[in-house]
PDB file of N, CA and C in Angstrom:
ATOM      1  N   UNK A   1       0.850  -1.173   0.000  1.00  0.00           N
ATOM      2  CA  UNK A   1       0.000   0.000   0.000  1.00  0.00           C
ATOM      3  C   UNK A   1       0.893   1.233   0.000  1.00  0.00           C
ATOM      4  N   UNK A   2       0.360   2.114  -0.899  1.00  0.00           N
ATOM      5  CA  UNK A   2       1.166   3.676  -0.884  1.00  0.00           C
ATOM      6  C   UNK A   2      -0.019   4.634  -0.579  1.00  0.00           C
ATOM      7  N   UNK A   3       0.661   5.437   0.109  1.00  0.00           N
ATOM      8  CA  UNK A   3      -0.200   6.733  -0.043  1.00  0.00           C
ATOM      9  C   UNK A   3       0.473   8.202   0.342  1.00  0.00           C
ATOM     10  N   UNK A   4      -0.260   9.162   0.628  1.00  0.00           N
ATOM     11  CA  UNK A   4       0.161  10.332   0.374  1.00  0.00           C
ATOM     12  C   UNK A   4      -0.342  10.755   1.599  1.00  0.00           C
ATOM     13  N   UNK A   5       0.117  12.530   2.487  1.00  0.00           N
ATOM     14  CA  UNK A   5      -0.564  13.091   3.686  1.00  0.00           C
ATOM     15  C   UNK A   5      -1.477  13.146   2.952  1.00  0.00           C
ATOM     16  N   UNK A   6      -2.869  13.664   3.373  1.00  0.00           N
ATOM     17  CA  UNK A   6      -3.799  13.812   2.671  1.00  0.00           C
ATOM     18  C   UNK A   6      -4.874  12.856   2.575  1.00  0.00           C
ATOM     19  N   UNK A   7      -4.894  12.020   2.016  1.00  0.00           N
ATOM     20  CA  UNK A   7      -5.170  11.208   1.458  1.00  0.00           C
ATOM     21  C   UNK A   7      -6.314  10.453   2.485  1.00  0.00           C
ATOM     22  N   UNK A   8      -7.743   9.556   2.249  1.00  0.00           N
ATOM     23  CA  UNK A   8      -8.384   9.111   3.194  1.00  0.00           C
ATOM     24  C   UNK A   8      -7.712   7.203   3.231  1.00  0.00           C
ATOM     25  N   UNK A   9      -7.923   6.408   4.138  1.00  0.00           N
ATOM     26  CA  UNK A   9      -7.849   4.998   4.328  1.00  0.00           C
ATOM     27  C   UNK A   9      -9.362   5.296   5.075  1.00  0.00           C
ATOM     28  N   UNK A  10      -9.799   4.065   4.383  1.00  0.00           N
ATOM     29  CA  UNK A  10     -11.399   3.691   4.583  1.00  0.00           C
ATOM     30  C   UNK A  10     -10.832   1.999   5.009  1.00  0.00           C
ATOM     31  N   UNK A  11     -11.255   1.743   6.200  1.00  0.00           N
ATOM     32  CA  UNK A  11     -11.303   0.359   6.915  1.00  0.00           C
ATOM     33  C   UNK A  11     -12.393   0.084   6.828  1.00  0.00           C
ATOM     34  N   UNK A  12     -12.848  -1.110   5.688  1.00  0.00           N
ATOM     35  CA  UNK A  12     -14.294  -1.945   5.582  1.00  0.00           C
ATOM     36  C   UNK A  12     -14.460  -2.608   7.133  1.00  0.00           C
ATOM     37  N   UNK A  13     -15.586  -2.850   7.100  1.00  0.00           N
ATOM     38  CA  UNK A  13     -15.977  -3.663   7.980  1.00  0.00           C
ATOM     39  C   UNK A  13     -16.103  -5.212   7.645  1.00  0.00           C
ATOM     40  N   UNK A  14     -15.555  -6.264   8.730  1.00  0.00           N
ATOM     41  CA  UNK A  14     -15.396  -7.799   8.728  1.00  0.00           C
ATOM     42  C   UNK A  14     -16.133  -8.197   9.578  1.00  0.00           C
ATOM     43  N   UNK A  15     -17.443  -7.529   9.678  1.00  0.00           N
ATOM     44  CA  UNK A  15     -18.645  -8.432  10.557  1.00  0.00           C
ATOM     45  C   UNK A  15     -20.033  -7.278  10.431  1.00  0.00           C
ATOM     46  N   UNK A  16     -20.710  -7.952  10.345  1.00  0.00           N
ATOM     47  CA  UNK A  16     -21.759  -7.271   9.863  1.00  0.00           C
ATOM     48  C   UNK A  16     -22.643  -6.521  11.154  1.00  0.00           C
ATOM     49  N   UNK A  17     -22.064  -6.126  12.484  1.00  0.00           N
ATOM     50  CA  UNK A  17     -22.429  -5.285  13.137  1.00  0.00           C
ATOM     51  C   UNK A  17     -21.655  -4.110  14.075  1.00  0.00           C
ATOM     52  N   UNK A  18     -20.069  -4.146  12.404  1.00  0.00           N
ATOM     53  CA  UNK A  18     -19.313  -3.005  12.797  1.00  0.00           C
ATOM     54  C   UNK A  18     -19.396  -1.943  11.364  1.00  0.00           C
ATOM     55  N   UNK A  19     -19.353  -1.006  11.803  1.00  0.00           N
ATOM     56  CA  UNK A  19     -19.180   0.085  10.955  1.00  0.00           C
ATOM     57  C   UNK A  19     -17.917   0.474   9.922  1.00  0.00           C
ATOM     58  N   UNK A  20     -17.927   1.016   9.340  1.00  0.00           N
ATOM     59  CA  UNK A  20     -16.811   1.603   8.387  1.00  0.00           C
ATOM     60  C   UNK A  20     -15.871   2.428   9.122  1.00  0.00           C
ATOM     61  N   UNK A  21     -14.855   2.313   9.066  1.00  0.00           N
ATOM     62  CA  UNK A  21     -13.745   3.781   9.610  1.00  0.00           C
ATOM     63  C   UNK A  21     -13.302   4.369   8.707  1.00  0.00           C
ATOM     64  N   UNK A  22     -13.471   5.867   8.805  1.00  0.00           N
ATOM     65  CA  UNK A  22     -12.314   6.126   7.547  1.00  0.00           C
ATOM     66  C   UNK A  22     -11.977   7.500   8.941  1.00  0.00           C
ATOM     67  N   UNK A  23     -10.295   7.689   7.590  1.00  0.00           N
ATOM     68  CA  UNK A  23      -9.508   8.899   8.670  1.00  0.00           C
ATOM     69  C   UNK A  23      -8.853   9.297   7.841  1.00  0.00           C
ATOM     70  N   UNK A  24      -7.992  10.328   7.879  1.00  0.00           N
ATOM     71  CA  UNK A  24      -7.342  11.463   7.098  1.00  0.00           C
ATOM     72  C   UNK A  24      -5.965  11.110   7.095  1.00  0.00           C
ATOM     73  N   UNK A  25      -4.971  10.537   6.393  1.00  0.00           N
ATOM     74  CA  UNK A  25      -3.551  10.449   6.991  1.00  0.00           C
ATOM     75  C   UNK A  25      -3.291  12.451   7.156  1.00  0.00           C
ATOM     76  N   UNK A  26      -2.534  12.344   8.148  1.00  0.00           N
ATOM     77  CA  UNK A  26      -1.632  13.396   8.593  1.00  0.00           C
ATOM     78  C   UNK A  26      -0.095  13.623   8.724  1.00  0.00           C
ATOM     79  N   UNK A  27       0.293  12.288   8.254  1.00  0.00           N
ATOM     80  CA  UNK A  27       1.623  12.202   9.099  1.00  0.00           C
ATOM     81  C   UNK A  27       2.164  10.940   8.341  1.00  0.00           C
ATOM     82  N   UNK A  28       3.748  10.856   7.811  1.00  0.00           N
ATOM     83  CA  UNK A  28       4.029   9.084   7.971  1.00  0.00           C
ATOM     84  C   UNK A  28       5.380   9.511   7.557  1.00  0.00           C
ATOM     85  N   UNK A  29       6.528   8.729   8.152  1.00  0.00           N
ATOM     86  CA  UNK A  29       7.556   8.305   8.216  1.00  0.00           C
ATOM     87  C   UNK A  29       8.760   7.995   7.109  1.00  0.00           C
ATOM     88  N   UNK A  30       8.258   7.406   6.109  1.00  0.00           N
ATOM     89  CA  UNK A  30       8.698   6.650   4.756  1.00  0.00           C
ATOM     90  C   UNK A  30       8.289   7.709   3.735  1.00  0.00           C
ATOM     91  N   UNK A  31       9.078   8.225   3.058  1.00  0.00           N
ATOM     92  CA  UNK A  31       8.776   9.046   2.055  1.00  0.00           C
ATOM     93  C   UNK A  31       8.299   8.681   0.340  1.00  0.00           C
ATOM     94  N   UNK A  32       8.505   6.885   0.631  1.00  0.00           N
ATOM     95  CA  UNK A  32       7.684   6.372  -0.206  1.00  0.00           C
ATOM     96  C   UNK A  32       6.451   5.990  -0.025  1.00  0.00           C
ATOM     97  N   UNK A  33       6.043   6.515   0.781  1.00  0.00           N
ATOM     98  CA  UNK A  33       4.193   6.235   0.788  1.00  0.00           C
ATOM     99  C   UNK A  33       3.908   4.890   1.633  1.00  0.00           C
ATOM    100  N   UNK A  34       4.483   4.057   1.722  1.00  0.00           N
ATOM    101  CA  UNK A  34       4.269   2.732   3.191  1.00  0.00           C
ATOM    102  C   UNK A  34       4.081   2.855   3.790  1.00  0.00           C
ATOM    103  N   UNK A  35       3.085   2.228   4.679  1.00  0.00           N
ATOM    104  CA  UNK A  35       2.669   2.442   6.305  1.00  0.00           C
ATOM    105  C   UNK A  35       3.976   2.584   6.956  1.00  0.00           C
ATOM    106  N   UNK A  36       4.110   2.790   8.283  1.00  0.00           N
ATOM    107  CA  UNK A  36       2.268   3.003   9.038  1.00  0.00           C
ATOM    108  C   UNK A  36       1.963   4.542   8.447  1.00  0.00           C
ATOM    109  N   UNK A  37       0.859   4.940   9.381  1.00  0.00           N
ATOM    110  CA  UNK A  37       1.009   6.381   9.019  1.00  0.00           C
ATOM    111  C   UNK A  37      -0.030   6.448  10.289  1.00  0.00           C
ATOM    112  N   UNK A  38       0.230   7.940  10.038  1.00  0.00           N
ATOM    113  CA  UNK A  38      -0.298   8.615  11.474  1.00  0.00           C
ATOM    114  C   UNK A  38      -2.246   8.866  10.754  1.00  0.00           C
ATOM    115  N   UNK A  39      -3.354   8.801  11.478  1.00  0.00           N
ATOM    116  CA  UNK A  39      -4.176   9.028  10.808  1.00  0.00           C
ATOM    117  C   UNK A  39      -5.091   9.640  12.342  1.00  0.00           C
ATOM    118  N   UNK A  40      -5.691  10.997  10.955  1.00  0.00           N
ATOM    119  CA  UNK A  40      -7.061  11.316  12.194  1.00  0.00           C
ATOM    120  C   UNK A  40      -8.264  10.711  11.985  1.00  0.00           C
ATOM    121  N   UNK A  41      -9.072   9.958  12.594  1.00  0.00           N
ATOM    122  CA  UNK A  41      -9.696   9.488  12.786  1.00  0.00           C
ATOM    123  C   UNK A  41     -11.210   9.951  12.765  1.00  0.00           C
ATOM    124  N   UNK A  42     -12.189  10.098  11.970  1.00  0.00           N
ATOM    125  CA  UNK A  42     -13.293  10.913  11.746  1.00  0.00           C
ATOM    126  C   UNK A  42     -14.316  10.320  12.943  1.00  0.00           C
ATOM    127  N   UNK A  43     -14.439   9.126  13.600  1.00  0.00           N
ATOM    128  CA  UNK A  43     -15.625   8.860  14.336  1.00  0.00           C
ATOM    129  C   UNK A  43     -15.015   9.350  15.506  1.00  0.00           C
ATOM    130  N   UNK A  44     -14.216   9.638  16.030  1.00  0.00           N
ATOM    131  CA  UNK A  44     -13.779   9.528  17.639  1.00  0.00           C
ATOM    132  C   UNK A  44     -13.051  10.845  17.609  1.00  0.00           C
ATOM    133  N   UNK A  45     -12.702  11.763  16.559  1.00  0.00           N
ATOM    134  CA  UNK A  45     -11.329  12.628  16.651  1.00  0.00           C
ATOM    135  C   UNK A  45     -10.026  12.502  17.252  1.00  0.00           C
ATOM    136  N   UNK A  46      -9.597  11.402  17.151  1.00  0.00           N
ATOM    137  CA  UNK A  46      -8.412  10.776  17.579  1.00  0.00           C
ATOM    138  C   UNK A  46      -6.788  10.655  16.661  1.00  0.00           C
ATOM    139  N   UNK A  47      -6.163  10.749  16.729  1.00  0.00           N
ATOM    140  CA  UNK A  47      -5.276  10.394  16.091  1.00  0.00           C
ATOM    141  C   UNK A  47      -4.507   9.638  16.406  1.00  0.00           C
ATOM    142  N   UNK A  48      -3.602   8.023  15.144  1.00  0.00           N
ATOM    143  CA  UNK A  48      -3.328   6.767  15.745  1.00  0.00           C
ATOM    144  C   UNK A  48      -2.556   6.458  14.897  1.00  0.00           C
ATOM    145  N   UNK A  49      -1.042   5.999  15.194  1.00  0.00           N
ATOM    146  CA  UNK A  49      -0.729   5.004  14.409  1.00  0.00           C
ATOM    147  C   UNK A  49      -0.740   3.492  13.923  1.00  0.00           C
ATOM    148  N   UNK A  50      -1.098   4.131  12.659  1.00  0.00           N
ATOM    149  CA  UNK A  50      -2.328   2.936  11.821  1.00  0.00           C
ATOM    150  C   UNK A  50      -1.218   2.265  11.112  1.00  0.00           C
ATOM    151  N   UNK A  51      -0.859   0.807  11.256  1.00  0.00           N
ATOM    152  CA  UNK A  51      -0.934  -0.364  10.078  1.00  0.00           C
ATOM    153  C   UNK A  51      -1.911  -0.927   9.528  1.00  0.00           C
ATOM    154  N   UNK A  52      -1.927  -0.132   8.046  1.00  0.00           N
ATOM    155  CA  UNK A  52      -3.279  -0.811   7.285  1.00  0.00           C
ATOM    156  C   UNK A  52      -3.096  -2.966   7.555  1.00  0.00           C
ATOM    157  N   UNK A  53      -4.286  -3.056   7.332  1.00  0.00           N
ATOM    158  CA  UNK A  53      -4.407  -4.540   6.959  1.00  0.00           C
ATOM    159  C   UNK A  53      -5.215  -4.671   5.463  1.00  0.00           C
ATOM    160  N   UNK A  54      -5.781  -5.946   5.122  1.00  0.00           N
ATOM    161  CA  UNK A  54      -6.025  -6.434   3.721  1.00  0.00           C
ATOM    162  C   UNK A  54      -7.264  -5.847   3.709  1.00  0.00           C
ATOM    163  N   UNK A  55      -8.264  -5.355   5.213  1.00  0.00           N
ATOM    164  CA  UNK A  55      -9.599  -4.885   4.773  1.00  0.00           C
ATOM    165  C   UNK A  55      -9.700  -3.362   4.617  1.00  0.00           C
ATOM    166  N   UNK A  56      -8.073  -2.691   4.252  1.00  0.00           N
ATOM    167  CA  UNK A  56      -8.280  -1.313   4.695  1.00  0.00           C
ATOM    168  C   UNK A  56      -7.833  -1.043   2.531  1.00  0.00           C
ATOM    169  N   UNK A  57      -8.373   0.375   2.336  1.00  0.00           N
ATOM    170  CA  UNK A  57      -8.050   1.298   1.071  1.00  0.00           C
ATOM    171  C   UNK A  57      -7.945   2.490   1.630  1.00  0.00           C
ATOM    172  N   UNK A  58      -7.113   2.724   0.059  1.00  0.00           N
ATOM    173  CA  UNK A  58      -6.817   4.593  -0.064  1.00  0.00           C
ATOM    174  C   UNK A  58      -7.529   4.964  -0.874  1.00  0.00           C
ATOM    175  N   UNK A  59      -8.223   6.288  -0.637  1.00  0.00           N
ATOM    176  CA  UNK A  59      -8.936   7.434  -1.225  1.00  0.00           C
ATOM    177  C   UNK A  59      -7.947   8.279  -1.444  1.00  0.00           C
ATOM    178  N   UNK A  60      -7.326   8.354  -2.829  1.00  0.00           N
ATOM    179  CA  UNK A  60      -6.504   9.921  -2.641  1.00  0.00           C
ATOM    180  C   UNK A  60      -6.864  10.864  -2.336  1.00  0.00           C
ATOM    181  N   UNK A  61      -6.822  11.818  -1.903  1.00  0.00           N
ATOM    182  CA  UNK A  61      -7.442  13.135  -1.514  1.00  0.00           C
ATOM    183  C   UNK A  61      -8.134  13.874  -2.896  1.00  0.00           C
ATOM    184  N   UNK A  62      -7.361  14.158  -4.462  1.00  0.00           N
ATOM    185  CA  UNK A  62      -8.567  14.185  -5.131  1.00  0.00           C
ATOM    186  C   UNK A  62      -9.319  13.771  -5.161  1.00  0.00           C
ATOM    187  N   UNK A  63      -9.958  12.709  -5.408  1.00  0.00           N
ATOM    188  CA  UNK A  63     -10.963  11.978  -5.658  1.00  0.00           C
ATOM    189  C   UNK A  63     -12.001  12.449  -4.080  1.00  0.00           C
ATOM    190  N   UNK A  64     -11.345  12.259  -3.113  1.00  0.00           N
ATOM    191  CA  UNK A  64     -12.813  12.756  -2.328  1.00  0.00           C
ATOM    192  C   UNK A  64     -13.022  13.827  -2.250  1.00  0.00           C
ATOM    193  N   UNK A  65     -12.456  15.120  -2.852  1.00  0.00           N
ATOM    194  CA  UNK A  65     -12.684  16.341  -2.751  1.00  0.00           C
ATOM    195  C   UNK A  65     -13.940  16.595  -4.151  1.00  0.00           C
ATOM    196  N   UNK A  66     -13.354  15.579  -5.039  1.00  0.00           N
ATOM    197  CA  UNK A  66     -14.482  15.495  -5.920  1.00  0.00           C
ATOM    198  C   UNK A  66     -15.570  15.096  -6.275  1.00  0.00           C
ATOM    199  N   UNK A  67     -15.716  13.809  -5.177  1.00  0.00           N
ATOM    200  CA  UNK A  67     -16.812  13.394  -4.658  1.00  0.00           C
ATOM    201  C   UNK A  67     -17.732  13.738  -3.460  1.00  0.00           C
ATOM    202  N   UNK A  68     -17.172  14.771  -2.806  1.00  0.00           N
ATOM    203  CA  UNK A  68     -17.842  15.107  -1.920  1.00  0.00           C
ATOM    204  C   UNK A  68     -19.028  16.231  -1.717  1.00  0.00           C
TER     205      UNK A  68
END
């Protein structure tokens, strides 16, 4: 996985009585785009360092500015 500051990770849900997460990266380490990355967190206002797993994606930040 690559991504950019900016950018959203949307964590699907793996049981059908949890919700979606998504959060904003803010922050990450590797200047090639690899986890982890620092992310704010839209349900809780939290910020965490996140290792994506296989149920998580990136939203580049265009695309949701254009969808939104």
């Amino acid at each position: 996985m690559r991504a950019h500051v900016g950018d959203w990770l949307v964590v699907e849900s793996r049981h059908l009585d949890e919700h979606v997460r998504r959060g904003r990266i803010v922050r990450m380490d590797h200047p090639d785009g690899t986890p982890p990355y620092v992310v704010h967190w839209t349900e809780d206002d939290r910020e965490t360092l996140f290792f994506p797993g296989p149920e998580t994606h990136v939203q580049p930040e265009e695309r949701v500015r254009h969808t939104a």
